[in-house]
C-alpha atoms as a PDB file:
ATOM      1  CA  UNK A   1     -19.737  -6.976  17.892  1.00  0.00           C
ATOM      2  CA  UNK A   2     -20.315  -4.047  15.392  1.00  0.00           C
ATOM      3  CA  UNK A   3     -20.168  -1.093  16.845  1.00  0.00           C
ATOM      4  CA  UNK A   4     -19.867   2.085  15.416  1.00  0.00           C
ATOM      5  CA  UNK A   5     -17.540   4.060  17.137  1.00  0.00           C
ATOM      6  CA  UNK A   6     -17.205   7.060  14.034  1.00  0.00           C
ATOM      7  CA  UNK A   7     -17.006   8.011  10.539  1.00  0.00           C
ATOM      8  CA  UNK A   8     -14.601   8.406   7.993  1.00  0.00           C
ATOM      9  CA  UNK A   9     -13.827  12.228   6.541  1.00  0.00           C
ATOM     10  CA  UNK A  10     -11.942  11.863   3.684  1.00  0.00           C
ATOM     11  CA  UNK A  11      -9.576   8.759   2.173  1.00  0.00           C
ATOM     12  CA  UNK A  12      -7.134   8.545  -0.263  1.00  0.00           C
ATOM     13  CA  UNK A  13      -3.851   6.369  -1.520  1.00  0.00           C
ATOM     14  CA  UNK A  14      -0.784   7.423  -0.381  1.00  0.00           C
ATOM     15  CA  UNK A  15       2.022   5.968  -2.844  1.00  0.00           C
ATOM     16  CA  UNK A  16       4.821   6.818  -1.020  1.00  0.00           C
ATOM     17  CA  UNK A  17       3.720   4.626   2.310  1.00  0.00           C
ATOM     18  CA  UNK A  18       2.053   2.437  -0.383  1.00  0.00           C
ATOM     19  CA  UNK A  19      -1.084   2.138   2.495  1.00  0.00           C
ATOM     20  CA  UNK A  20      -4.840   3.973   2.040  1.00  0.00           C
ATOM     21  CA  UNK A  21      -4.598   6.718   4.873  1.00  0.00           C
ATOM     22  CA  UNK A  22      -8.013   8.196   6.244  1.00  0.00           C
ATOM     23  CA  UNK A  23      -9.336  11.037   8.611  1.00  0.00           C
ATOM     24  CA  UNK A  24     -11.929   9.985  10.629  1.00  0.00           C
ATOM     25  CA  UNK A  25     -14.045  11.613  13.501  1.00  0.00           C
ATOM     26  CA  UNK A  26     -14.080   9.250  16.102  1.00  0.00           C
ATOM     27  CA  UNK A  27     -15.894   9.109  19.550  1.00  0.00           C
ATOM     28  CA  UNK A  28     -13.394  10.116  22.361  1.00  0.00           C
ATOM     29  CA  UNK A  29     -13.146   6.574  24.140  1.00  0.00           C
ATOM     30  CA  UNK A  30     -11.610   4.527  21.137  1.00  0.00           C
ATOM     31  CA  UNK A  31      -9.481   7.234  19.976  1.00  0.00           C
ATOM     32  CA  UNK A  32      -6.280   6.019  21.761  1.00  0.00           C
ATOM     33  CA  UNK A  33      -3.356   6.093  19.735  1.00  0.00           C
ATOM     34  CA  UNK A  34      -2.687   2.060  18.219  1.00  0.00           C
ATOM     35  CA  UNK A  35      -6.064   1.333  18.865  1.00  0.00           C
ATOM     36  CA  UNK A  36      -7.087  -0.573  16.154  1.00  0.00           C
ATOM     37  CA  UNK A  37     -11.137  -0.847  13.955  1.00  0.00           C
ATOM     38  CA  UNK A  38     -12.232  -1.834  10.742  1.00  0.00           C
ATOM     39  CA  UNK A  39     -13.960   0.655   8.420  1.00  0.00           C
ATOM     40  CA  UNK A  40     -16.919  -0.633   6.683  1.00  0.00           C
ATOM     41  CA  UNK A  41     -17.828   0.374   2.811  1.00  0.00           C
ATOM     42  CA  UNK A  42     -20.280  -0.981   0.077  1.00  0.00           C
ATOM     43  CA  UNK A  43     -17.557  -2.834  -1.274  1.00  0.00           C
ATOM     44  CA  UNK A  44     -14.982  -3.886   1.087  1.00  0.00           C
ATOM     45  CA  UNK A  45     -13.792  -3.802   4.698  1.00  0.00           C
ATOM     46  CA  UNK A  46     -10.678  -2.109   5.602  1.00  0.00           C
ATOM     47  CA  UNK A  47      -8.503  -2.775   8.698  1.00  0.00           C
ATOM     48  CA  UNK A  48      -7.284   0.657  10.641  1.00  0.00           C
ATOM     49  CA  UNK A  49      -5.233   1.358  13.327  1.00  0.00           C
ATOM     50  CA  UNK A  50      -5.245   5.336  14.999  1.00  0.00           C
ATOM     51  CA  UNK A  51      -2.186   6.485  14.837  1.00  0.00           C
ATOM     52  CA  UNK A  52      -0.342   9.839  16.195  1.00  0.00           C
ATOM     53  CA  UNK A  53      -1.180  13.524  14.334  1.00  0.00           C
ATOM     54  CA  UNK A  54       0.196  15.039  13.221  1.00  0.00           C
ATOM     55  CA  UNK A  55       0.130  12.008  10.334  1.00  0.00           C
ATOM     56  CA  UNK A  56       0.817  15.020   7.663  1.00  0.00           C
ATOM     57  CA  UNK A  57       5.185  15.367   7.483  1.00  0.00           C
ATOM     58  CA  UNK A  58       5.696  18.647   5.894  1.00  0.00           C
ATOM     59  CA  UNK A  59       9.302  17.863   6.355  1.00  0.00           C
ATOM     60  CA  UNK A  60       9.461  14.347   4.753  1.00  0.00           C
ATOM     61  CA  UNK A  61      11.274  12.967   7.696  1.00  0.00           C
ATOM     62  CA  UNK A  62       8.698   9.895   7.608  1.00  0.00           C
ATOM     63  CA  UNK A  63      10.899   6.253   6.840  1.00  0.00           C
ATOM     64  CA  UNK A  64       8.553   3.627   5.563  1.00  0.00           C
ATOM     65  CA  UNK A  65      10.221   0.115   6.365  1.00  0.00           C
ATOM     66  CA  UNK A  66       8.766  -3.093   5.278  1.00  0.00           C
END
């Protein structure tokens, strides 16, 4: 089913992991880290997956492999 489990913050492109990234506040029970949920907007649905904070790498020691 549908259910809403949270909202999305903010959203933007990130070039260098070539993915949209997102902040969301989501309810404690489906926060678990590689949970996966799809966000909903008035023009498209997006796959997401919650992944470990913090996502920010001041250090750019982040690897992107494809």
């Amino acid at each position: 089913g549908n259910l809403e489990i949270g909202r999305v913050t903010s959203a933007i492109y990130s070039p260098r992991l070539n993915l949209n990234i997102a902040l969301a506040m989501v309810d404690i029970n489906f926060s678990h880290i590689g949970m996966e949920a799809q966000i909903y907007s008035p023009l498209a649905k997006y796959n997401a997956k919650i992944v470990e904070k913090p996502f920010y790498d001041p250090k750019k020691r982040l690897t992107v492999t494809q």
